[in-house]
C-alpha atoms as a PDB file:
ATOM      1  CA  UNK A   1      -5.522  -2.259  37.529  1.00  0.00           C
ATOM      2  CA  UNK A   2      -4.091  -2.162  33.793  1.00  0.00           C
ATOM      3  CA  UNK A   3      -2.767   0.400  32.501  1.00  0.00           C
ATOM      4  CA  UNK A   4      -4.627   1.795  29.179  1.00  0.00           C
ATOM      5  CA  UNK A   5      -1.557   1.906  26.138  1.00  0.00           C
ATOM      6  CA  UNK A   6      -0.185   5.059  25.777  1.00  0.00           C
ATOM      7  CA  UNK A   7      -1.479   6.501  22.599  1.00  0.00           C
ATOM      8  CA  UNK A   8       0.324   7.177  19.067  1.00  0.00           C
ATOM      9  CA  UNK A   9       2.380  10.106  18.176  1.00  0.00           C
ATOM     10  CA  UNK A  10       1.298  11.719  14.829  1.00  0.00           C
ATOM     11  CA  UNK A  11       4.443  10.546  13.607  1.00  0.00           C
ATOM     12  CA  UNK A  12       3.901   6.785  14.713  1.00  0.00           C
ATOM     13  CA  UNK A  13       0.257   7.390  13.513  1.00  0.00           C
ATOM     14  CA  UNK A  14       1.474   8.250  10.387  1.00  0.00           C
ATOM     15  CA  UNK A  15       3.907   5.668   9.704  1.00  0.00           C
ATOM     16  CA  UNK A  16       1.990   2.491  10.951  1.00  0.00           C
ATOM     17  CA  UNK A  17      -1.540   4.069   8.535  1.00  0.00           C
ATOM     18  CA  UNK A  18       1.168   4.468   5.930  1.00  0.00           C
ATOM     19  CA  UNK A  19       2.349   0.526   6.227  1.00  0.00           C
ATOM     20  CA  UNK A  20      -0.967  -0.811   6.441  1.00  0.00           C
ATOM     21  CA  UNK A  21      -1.612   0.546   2.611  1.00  0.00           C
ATOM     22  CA  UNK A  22       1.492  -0.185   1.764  1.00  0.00           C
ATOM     23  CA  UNK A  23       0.784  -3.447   2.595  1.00  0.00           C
ATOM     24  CA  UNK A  24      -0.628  -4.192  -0.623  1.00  0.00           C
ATOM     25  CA  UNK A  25       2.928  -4.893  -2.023  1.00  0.00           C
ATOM     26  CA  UNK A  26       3.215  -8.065   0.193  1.00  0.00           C
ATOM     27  CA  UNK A  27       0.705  -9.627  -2.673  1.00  0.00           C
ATOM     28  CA  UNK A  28       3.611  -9.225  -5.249  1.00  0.00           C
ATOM     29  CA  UNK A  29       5.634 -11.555  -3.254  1.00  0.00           C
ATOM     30  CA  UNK A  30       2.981 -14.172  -1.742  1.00  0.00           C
ATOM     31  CA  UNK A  31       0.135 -13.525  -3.865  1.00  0.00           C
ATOM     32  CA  UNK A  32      -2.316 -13.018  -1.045  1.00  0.00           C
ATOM     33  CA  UNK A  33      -1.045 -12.037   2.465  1.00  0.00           C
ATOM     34  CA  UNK A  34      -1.090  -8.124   1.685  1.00  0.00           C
ATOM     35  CA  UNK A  35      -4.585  -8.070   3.996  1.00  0.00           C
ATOM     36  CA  UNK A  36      -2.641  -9.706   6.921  1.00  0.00           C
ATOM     37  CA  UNK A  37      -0.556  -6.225   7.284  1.00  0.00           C
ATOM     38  CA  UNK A  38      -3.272  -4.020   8.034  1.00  0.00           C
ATOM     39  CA  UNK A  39      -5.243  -6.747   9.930  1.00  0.00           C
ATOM     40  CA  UNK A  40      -2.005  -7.086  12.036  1.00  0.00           C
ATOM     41  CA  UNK A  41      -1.882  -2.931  12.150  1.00  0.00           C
ATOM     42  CA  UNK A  42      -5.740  -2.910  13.252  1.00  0.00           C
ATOM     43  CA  UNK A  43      -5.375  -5.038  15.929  1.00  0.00           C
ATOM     44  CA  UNK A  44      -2.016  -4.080  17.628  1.00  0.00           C
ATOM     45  CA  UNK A  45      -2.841  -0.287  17.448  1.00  0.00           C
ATOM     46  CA  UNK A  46      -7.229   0.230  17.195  1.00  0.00           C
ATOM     47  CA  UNK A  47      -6.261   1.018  21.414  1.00  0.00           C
ATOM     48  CA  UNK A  48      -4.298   3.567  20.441  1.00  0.00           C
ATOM     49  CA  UNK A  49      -5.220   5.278  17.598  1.00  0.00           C
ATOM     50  CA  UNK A  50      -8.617   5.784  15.597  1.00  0.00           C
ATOM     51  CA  UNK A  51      -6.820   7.652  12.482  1.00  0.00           C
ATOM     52  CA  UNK A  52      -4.563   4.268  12.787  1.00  0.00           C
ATOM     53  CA  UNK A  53      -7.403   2.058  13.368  1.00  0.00           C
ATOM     54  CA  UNK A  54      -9.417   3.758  10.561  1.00  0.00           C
ATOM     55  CA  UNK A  55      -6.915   3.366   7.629  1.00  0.00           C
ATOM     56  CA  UNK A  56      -5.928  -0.338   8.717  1.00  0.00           C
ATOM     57  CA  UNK A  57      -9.066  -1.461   8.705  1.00  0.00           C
ATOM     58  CA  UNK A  58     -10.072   0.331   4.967  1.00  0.00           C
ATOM     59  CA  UNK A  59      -7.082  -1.060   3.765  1.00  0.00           C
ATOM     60  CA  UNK A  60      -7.834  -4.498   4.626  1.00  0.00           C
ATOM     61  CA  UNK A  61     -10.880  -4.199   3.589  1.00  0.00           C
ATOM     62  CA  UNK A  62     -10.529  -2.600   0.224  1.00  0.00           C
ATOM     63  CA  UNK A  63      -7.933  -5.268  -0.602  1.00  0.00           C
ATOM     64  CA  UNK A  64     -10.053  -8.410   0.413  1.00  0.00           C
ATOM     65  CA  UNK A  65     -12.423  -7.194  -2.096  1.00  0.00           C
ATOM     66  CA  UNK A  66     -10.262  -5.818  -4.968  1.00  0.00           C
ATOM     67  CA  UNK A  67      -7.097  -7.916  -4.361  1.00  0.00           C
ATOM     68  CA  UNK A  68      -8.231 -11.384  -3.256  1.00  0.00           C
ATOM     69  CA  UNK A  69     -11.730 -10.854  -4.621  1.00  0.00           C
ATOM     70  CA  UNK A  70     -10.478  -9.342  -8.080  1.00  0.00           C
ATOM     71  CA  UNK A  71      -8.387 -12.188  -8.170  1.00  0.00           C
ATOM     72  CA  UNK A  72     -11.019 -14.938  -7.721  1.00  0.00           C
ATOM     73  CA  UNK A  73     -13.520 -13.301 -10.297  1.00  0.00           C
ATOM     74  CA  UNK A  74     -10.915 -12.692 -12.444  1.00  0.00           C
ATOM     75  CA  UNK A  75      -9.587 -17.006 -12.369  1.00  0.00           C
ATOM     76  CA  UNK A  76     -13.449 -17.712 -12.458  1.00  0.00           C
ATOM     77  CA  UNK A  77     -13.259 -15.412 -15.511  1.00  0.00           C
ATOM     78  CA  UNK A  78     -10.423 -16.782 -17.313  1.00  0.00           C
ATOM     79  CA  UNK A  79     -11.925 -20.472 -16.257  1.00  0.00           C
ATOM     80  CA  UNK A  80     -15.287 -20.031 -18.492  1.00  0.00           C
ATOM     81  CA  UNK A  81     -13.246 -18.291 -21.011  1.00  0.00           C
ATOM     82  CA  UNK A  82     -11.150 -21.685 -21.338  1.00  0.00           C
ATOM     83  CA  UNK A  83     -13.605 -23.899 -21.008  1.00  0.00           C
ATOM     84  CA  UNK A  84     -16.270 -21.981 -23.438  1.00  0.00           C
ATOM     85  CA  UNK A  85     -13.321 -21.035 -26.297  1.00  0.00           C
ATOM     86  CA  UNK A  86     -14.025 -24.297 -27.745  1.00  0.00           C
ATOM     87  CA  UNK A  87     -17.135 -22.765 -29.105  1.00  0.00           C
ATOM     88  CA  UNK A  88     -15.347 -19.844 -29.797  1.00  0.00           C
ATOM     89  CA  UNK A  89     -17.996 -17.733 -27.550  1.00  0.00           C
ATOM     90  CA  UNK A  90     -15.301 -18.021 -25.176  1.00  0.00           C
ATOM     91  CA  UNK A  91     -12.611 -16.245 -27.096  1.00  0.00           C
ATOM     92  CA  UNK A  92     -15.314 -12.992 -27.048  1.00  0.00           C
ATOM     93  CA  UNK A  93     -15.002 -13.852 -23.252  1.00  0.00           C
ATOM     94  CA  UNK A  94     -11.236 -13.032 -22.723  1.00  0.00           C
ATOM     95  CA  UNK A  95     -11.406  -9.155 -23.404  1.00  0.00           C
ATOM     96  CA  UNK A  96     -13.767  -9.240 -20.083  1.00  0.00           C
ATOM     97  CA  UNK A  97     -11.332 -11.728 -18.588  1.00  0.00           C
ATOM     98  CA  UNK A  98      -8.500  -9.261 -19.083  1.00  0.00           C
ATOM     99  CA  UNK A  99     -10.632  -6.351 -17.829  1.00  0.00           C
ATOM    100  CA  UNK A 100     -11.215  -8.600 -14.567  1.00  0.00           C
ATOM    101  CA  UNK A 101      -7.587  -9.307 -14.231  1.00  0.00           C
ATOM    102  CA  UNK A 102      -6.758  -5.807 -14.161  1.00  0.00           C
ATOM    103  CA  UNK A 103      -8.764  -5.417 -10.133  1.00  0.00           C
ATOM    104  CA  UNK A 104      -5.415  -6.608  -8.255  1.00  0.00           C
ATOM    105  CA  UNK A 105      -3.273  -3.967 -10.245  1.00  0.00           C
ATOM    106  CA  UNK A 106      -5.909  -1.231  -9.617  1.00  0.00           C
ATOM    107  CA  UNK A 107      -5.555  -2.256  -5.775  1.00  0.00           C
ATOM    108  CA  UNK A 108      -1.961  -2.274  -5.880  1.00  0.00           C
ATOM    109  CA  UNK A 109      -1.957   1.597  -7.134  1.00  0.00           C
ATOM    110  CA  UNK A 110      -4.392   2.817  -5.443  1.00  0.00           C
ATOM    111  CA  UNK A 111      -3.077   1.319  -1.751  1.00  0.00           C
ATOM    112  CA  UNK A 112       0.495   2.918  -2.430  1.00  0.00           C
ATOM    113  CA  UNK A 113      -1.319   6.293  -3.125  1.00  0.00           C
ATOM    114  CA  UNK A 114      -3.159   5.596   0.386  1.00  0.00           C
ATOM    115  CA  UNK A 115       0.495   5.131   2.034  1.00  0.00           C
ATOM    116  CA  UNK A 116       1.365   8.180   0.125  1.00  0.00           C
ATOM    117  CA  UNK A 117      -1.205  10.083   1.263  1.00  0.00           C
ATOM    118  CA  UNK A 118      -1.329   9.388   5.136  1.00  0.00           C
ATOM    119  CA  UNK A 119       2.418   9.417   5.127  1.00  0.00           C
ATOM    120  CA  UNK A 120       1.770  13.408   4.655  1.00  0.00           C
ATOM    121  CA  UNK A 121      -0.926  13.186   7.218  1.00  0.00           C
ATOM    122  CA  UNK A 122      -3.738  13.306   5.052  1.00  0.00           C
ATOM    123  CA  UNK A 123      -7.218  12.121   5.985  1.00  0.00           C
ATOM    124  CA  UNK A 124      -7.058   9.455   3.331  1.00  0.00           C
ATOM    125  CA  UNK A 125     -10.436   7.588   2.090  1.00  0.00           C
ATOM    126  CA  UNK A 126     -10.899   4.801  -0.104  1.00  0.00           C
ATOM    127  CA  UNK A 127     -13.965   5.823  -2.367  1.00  0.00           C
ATOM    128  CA  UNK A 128     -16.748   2.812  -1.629  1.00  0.00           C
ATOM    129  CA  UNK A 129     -14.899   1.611   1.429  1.00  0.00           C
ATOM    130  CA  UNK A 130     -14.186   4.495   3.852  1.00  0.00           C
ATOM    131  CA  UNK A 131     -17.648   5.949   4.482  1.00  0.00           C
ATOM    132  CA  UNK A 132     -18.588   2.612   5.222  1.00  0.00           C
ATOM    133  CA  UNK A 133     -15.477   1.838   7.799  1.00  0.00           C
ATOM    134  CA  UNK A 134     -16.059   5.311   9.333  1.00  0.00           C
ATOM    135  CA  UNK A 135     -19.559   4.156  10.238  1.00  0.00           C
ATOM    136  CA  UNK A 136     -18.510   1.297  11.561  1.00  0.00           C
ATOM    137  CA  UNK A 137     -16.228   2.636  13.830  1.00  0.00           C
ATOM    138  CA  UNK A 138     -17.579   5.361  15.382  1.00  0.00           C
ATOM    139  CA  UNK A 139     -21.044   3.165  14.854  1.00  0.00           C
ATOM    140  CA  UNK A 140     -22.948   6.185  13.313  1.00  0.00           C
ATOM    141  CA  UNK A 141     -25.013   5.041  10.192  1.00  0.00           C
END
């Protein structure tokens, strides 16, 4: 018979929900591999942890939509604003463009406030994302 994994200290629970939102800097370097980290996190440690399992799997999914989607909206953005600024209609497009642009950097913050938070131990909760994750995993609706 196998063995179940032993499960997670609070310290270890704290540290590996702390990387997972911290990984959300790994975007600065490759531009889109911060989701990996938490995806990584969920699926080593869901076994041995639901606070773990919980903040991996917000994290990765708050920053496929604000990171990598943010990002794509905000190209598509900047695309129709190039292509339309020859009528000038897309120069009044750019202010939105720039508002668009501004998704990834909102992920960034708010992700190292996550770390911050469940460093300390905190039940941390992405507002949009973690009712929705918490339903999912303990399959309540």
């Amino acid at each position: 018979p196998q063995i179940p994994p032993a499960p997670l200290t609070p310290e270890e629970e704290r540290q590996w929900a702390m990387i997972a939102h911290l990984g959300v800097l790994v975007n600065l370097v490759s531009g889109f591999l911060g989701p990996v980290v938490p995806l990584i996190i969920y699926m080593l440690y869901k076994e041995r942890s639901r606070y773990v399992a919980y903040q991996s799997l917000q994290a990765l999914i708050f920053q496929l939509i604000w990171w990598v989607g943010g990002g794509i909206i905000a190209g598509i953005a900047w695309a129709i604003s190039g292509v339309l600024s020859a009528v000038i209609i897309g120069l009044l497009c750019m202010p939105i463009a720039c508002i668009f642009s501004l998704m990834p950097l909102v992920a960034l913050g708010y992700g190292i406030y996550g770390g911050i938070q469940t460093s300390q131990g905190q039940d941390f909760k992405y507002w949009l994302v973690g009712d929705w994750v918490r339903s999912t995993l303990t399959g309540s609706s």
